[in-house]
C-alpha atoms as a PDB file:
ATOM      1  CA  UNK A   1    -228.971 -57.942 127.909  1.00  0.00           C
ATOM      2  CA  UNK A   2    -226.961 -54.709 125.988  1.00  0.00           C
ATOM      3  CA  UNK A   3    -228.688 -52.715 123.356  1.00  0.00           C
ATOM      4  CA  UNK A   4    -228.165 -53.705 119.517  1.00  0.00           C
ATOM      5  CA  UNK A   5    -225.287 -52.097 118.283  1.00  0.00           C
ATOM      6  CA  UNK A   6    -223.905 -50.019 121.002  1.00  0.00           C
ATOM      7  CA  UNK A   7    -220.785 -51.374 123.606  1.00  0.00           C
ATOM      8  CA  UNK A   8    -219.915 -50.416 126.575  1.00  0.00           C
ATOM      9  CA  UNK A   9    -216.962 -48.425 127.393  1.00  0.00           C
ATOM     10  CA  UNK A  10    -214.832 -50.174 130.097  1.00  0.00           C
ATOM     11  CA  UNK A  11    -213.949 -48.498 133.525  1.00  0.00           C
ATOM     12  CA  UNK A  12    -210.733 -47.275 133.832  1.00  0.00           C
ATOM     13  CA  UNK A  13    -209.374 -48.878 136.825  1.00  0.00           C
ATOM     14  CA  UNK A  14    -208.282 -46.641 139.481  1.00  0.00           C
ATOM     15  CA  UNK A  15    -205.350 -47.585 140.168  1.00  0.00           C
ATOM     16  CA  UNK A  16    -201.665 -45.824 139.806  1.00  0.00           C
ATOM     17  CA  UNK A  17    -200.519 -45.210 135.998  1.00  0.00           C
ATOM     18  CA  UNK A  18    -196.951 -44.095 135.827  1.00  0.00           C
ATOM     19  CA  UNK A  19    -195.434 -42.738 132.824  1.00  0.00           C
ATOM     20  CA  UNK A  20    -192.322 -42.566 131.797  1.00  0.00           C
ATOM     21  CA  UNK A  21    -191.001 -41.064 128.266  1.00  0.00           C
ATOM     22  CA  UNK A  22    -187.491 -40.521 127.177  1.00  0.00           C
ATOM     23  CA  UNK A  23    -185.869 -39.224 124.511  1.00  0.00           C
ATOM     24  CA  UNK A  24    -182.577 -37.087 123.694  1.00  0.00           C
ATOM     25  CA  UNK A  25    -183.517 -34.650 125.330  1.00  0.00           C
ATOM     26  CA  UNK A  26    -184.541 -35.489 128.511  1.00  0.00           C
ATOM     27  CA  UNK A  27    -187.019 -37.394 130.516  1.00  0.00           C
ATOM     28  CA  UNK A  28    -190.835 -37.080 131.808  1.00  0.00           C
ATOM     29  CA  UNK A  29    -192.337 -38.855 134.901  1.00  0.00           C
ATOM     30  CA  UNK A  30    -195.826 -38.939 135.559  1.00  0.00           C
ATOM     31  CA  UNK A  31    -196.661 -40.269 139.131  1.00  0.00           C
ATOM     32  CA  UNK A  32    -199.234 -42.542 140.238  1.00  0.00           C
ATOM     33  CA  UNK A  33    -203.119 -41.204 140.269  1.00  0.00           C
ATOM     34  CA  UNK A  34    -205.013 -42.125 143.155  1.00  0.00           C
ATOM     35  CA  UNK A  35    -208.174 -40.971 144.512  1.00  0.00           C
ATOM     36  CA  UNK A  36    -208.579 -40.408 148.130  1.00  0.00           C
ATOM     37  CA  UNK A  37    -212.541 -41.426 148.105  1.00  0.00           C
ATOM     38  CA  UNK A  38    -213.890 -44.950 149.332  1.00  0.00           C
ATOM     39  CA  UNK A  39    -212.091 -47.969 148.612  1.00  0.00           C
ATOM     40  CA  UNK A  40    -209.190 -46.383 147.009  1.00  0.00           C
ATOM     41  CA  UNK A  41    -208.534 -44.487 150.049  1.00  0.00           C
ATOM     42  CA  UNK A  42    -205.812 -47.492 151.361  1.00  0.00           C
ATOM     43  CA  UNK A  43    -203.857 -47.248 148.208  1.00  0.00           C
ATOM     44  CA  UNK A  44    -201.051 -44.493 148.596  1.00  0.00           C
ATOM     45  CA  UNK A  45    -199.134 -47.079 151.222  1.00  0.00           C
ATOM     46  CA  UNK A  46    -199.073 -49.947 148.165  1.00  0.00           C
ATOM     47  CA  UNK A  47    -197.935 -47.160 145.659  1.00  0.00           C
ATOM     48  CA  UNK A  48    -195.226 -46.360 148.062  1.00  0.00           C
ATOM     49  CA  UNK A  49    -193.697 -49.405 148.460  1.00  0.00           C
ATOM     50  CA  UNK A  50    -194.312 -50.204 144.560  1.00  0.00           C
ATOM     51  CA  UNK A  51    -191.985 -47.098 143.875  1.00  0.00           C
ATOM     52  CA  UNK A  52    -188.189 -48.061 143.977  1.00  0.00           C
ATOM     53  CA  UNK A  53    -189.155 -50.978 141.718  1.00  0.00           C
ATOM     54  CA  UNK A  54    -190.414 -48.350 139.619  1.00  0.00           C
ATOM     55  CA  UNK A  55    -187.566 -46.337 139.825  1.00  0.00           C
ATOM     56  CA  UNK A  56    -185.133 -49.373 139.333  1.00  0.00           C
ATOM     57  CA  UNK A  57    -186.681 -50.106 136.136  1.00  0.00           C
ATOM     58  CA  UNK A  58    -187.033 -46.751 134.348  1.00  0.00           C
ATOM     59  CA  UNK A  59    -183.067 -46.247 135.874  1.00  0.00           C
ATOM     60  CA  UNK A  60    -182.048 -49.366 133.741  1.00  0.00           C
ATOM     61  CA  UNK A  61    -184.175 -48.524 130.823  1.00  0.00           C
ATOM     62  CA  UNK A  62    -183.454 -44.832 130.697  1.00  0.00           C
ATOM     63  CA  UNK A  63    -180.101 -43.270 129.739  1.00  0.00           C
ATOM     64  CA  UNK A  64    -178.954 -40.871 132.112  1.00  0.00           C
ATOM     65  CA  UNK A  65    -179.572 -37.608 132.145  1.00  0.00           C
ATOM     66  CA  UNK A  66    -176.360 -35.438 133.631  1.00  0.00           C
ATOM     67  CA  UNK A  67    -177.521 -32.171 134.993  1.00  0.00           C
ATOM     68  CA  UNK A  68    -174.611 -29.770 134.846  1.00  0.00           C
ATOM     69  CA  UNK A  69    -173.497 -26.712 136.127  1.00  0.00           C
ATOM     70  CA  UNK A  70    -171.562 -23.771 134.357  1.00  0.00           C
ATOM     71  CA  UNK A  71    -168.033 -25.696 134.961  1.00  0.00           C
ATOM     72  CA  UNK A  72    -165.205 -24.382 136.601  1.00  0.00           C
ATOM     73  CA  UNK A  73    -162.288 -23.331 134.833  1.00  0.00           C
ATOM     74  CA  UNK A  74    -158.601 -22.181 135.605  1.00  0.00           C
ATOM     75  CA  UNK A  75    -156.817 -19.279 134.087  1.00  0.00           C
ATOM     76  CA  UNK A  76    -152.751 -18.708 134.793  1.00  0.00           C
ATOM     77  CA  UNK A  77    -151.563 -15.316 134.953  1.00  0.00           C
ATOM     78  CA  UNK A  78    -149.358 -13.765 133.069  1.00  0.00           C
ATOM     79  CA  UNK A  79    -147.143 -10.517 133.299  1.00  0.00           C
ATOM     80  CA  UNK A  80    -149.968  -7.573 132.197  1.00  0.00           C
ATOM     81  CA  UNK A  81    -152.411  -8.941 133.879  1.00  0.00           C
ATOM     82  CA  UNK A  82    -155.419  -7.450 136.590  1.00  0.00           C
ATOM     83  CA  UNK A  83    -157.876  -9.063 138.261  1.00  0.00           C
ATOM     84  CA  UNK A  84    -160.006  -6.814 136.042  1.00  0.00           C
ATOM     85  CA  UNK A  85    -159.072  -7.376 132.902  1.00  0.00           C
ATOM     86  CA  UNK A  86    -159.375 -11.126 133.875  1.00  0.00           C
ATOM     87  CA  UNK A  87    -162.912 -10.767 134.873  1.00  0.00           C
ATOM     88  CA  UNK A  88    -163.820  -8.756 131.777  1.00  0.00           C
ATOM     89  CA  UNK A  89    -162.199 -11.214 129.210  1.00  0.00           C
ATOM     90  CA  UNK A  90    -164.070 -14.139 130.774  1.00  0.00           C
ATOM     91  CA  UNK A  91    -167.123 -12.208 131.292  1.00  0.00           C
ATOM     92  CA  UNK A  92    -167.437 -13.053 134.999  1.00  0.00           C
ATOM     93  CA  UNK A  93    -170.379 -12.157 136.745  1.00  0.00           C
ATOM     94  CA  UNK A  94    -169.821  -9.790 139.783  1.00  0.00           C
ATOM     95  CA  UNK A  95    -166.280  -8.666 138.256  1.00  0.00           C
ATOM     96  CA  UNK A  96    -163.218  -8.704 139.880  1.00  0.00           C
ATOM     97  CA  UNK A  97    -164.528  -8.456 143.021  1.00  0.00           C
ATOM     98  CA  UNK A  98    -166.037 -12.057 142.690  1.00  0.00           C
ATOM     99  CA  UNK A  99    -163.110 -13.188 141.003  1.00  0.00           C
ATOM    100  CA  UNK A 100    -160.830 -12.108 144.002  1.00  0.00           C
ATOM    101  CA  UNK A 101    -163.349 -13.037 146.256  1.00  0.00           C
ATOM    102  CA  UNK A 102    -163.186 -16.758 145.120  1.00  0.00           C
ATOM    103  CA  UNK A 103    -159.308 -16.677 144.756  1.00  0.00           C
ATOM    104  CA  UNK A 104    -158.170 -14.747 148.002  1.00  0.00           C
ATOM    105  CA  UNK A 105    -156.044 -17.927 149.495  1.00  0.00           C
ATOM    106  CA  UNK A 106    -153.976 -17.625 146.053  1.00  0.00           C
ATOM    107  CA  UNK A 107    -153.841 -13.993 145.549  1.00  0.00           C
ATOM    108  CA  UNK A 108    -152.863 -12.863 149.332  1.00  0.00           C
ATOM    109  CA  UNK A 109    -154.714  -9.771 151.263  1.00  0.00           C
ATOM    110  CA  UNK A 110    -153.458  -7.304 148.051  1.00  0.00           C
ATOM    111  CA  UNK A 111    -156.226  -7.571 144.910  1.00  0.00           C
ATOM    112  CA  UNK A 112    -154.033  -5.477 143.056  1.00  0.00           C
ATOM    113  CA  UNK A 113    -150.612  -7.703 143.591  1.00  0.00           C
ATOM    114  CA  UNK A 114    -151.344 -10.395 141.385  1.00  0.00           C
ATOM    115  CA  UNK A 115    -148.057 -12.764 140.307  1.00  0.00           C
ATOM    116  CA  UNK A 116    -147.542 -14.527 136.856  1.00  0.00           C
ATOM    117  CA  UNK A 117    -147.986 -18.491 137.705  1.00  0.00           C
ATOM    118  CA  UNK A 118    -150.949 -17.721 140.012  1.00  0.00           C
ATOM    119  CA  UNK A 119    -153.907 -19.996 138.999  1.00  0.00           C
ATOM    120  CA  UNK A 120    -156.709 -18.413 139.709  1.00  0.00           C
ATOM    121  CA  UNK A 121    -160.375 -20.564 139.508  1.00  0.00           C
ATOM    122  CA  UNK A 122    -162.908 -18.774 137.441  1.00  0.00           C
ATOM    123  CA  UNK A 123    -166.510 -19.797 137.206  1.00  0.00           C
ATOM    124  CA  UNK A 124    -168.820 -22.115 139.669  1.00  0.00           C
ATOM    125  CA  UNK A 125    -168.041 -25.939 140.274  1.00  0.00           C
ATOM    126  CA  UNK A 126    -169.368 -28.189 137.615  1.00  0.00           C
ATOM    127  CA  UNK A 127    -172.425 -30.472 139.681  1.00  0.00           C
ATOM    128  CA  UNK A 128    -174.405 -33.571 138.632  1.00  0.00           C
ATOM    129  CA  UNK A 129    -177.186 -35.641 138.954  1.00  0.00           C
ATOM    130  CA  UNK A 130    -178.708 -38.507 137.016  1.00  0.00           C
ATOM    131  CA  UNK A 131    -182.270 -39.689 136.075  1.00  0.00           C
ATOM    132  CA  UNK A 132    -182.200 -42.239 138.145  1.00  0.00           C
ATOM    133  CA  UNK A 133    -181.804 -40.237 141.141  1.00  0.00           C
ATOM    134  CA  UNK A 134    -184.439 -37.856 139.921  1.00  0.00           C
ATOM    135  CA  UNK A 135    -187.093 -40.477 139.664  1.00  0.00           C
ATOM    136  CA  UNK A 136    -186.452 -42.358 142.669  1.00  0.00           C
ATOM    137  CA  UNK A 137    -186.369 -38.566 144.349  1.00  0.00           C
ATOM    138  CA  UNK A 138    -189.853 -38.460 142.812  1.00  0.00           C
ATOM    139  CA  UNK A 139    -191.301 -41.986 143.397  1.00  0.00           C
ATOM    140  CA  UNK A 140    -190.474 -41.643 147.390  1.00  0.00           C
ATOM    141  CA  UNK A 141    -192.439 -38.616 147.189  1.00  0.00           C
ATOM    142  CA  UNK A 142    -189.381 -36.014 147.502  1.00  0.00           C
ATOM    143  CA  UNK A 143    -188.864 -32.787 145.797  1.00  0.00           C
ATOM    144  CA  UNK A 144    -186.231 -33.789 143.745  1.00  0.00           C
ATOM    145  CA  UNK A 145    -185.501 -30.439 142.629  1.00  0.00           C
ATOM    146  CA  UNK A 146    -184.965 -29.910 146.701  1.00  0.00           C
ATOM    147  CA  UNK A 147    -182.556 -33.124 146.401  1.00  0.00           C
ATOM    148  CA  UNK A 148    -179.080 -32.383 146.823  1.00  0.00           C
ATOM    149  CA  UNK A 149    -176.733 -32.861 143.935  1.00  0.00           C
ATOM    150  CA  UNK A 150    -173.522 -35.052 143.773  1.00  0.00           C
ATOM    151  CA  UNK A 151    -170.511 -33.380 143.078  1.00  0.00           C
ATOM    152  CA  UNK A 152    -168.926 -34.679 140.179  1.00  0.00           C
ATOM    153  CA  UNK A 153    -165.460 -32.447 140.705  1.00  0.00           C
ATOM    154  CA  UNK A 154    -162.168 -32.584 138.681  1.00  0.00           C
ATOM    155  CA  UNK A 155    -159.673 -31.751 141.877  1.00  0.00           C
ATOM    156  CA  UNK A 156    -156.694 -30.259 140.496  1.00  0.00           C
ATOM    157  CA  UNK A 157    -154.083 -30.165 142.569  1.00  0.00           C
ATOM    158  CA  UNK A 158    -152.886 -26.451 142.498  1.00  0.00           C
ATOM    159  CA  UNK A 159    -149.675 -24.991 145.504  1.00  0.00           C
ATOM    160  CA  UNK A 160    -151.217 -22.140 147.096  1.00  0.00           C
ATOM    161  CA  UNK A 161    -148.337 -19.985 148.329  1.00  0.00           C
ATOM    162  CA  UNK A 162    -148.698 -17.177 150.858  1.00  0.00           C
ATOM    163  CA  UNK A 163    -148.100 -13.388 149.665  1.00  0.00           C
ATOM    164  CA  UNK A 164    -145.067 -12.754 152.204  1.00  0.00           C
ATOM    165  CA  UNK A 165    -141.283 -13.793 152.079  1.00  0.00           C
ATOM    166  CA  UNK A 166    -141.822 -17.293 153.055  1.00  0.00           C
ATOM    167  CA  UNK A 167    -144.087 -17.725 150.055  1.00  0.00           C
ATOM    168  CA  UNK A 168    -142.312 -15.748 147.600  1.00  0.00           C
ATOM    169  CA  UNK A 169    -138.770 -18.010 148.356  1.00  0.00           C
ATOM    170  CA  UNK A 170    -141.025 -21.240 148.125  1.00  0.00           C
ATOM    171  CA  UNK A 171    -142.583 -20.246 144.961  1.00  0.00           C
ATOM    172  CA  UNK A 172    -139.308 -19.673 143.642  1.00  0.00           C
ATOM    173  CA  UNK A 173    -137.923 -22.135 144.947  1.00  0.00           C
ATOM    174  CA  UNK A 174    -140.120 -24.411 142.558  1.00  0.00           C
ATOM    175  CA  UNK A 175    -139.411 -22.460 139.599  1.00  0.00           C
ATOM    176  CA  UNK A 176    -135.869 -22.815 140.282  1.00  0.00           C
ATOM    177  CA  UNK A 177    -136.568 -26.821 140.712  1.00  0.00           C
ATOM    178  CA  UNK A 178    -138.738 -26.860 137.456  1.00  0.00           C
ATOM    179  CA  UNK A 179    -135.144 -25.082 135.745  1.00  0.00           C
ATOM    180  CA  UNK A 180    -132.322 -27.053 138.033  1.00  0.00           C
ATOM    181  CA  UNK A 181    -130.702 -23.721 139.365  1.00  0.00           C
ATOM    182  CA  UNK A 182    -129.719 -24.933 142.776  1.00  0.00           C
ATOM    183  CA  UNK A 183    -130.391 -23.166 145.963  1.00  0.00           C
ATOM    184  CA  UNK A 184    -131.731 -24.003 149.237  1.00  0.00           C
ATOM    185  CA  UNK A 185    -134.611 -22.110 151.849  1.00  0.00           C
ATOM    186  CA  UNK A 186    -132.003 -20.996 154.268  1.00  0.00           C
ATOM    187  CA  UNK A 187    -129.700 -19.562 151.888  1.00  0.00           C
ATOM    188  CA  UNK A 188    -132.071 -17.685 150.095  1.00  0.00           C
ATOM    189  CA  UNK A 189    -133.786 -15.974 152.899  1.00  0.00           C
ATOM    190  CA  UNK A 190    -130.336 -15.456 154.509  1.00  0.00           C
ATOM    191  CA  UNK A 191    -129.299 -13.449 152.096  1.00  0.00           C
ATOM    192  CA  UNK A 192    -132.514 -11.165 151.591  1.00  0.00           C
ATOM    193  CA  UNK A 193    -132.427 -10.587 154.920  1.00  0.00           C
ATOM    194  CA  UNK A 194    -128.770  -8.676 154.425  1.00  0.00           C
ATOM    195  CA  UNK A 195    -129.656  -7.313 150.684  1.00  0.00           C
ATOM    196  CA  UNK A 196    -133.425  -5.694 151.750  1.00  0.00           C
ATOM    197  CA  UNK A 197    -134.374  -6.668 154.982  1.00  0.00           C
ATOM    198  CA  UNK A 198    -137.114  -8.598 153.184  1.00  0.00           C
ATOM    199  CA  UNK A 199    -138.363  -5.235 151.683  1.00  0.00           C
ATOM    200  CA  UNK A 200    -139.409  -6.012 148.235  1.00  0.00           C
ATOM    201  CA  UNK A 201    -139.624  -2.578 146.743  1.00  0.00           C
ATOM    202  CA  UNK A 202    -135.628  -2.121 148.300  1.00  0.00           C
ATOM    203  CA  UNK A 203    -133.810   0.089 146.058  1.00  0.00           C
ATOM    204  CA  UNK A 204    -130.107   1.047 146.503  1.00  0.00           C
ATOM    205  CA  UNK A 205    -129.202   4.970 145.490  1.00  0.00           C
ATOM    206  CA  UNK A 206    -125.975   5.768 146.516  1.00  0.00           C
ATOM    207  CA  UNK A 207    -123.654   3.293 145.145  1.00  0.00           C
ATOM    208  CA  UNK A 208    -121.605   2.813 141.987  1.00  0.00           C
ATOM    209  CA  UNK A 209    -124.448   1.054 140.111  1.00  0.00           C
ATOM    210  CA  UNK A 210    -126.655   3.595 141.532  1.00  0.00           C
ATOM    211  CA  UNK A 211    -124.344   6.153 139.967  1.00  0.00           C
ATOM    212  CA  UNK A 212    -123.857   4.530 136.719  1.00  0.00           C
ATOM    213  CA  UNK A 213    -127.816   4.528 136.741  1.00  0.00           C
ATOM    214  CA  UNK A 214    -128.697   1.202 137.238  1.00  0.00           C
ATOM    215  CA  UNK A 215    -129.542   0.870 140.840  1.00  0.00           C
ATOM    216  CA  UNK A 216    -130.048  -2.623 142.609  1.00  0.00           C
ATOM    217  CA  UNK A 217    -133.733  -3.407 143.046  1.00  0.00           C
ATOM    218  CA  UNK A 218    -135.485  -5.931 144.845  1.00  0.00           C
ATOM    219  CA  UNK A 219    -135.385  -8.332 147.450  1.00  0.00           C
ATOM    220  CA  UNK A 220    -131.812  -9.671 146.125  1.00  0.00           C
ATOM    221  CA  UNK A 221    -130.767  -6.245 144.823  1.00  0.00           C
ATOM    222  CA  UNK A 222    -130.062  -7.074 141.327  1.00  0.00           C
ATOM    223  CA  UNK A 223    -129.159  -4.270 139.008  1.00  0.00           C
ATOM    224  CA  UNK A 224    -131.508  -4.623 135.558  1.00  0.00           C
ATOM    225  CA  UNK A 225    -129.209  -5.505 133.137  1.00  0.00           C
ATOM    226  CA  UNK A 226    -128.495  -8.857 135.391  1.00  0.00           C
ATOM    227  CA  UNK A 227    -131.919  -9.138 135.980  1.00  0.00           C
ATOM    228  CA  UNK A 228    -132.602  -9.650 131.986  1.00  0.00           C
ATOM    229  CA  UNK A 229    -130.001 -11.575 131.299  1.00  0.00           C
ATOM    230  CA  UNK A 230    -130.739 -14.377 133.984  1.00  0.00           C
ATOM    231  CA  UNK A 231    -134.298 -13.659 133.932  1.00  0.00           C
ATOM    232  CA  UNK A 232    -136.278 -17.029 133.955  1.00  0.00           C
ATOM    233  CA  UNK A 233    -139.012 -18.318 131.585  1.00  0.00           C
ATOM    234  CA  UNK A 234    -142.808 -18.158 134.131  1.00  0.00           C
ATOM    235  CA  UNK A 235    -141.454 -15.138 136.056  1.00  0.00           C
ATOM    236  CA  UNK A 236    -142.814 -11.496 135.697  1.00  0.00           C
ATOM    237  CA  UNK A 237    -140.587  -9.197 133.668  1.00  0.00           C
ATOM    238  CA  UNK A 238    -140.707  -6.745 136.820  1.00  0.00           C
ATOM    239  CA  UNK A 239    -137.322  -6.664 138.661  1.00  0.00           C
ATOM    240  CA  UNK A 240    -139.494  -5.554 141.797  1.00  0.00           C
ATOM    241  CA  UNK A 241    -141.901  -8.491 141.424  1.00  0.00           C
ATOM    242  CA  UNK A 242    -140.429 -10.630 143.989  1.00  0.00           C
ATOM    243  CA  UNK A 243    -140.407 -14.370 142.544  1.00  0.00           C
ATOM    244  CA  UNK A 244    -139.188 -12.965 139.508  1.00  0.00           C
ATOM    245  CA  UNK A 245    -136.507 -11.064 141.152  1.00  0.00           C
ATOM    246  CA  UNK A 246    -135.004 -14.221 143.949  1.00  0.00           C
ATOM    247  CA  UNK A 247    -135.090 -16.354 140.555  1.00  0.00           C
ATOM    248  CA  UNK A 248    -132.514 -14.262 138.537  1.00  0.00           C
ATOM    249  CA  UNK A 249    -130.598 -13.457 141.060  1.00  0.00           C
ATOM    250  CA  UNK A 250    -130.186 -17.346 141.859  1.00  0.00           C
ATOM    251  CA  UNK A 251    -129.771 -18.229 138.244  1.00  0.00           C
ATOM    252  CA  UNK A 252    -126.943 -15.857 138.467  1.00  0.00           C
ATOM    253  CA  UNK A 253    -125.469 -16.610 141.745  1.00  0.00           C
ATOM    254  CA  UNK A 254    -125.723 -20.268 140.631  1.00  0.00           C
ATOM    255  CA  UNK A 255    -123.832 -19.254 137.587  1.00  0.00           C
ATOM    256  CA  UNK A 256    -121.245 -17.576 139.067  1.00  0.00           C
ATOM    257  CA  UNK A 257    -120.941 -18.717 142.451  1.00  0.00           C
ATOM    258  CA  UNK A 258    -121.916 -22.400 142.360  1.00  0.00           C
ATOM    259  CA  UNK A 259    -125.389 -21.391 144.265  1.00  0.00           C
ATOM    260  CA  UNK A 260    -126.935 -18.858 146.434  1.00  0.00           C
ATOM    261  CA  UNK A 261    -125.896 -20.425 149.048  1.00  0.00           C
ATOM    262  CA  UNK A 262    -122.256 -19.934 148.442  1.00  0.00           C
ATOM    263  CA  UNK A 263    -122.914 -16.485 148.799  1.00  0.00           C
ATOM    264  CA  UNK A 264    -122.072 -14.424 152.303  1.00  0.00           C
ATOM    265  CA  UNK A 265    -121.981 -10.767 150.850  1.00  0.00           C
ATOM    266  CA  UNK A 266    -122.306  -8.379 147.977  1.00  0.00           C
ATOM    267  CA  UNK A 267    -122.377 -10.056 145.257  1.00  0.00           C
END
């Protein structure tokens, strides 16, 4: 028989209590409670199995929570540029040793030769996760900070070309497509080959242009009033830059000759 005017308190049962509270920003998870001691001791296993139904509801009650990453980003050059004064305008930590570090395929073995066009990748790739992942991560009785992430990647699809003469005539060789100046592989390097011998700092000093101080530069020896007048749009302002310098002169072969192709001497 209980005392007049007092109740008793009921027992909290012993059993697992999960919470779960969302809200905008974010979500918290509190996992079962069990004691180890007497009959309780058997109860872990039951929680166990209990747990992906757990972690199916609060995954379709939930909204999502994406976990990013600083995202990756791309940056073009242009004529002007270093790799650091890149790195300082978009503050990137390590400098522009990180920043060639990351983008050695697209640069070449040269930090300091950098070409107008090259994309370069700045920043880490983006990552995510979701909630739902998190609290089954949890509920199976994983770290889920230890969990791996999914990639959740953008893949742009960027032409890597190699800092020698074969990469140099296929880069411009795609600027020339982008423009429609004609011109083929075979002719192109054919004809460095006889101008420079592939040397892209080539300069000629001894003959009339040379005299009349305009010397032809480059891989294609063109003389730099030529150079600026079939200079094309993208391409460094540099005669010497090579791209810059095989696209001119086949804008202006292509003008005057039909194509670099069509051409089997001085020009």
């Amino acid at each position: 028989m209980s005392a007049s005017g007092k109740h008793r308190r009921p027992k909290t049962s012993p059993l697992a209590r999960l919470l779960a509270v969302a809200g905008t920003g974010g979500m918290a998870l509190a996992l079962p409670l069990i004691s180890a001691s007497g009959a309780d001791a058997a109860q872990p296993a039951a929680a166990t199995a209990a747990a992906p139904a757990v972690a199916a509801s609060v995954a379709a009650t939930a909204p999502a929570l994406s976990v990013r990453a600083a995202a990756s980003t791309t940056y073009s050059v242009v004529a002007g540029d270093t790799l650091s004064t890149i790195a300082q305008s978009h503050s990137v930590s390590g400098g522009w040793k990180k920043l060639y570090a990351d983008n050695r395929a697209a640069i070449g073995n040269d930090p300091s030769v950098i070409r107008p066009g090259t994309e370069l990748t700045i920043g880490g790739a983006a990552k995510a996760g979701s909630a739902a992942a998190a609290v089954a991560a949890v509920a199976a009785g994983r770290d889920a900070g230890a969990a791996p992430a999914r990639a959740d990647r953008s893949v742009r699809a960027t032409t890597l070309y190699a800092n020698n003469l074969d990469g140099w005539i296929r880069q411009s060789l795609d600027v020339m497509a982008q423009h429609g100046i004609p011109g083929t592989y075979d002719g192109i390097r054919r004809n460095v080959l006889r101008e420079s011998s592939g040397n892209p700092l080539a300069i000629n000093n001894w003959d009339s242009n040379a005299a009349a101080g305009i010397p032809s530069k480059g891989l294609l020896q063109v003389i730099d009033p030529t150079f600026r007048a079939y200079h094309v749009p993208g391409t460094a302002t540099d005669s010497y830059d090579p791209v810059a310098n095989i696209t001119a002169a086949c804008n202006y072969a292509a003008d005057r000759y039909g194509s670099i192709d069509n051409v089997n001497g001085a020009y």
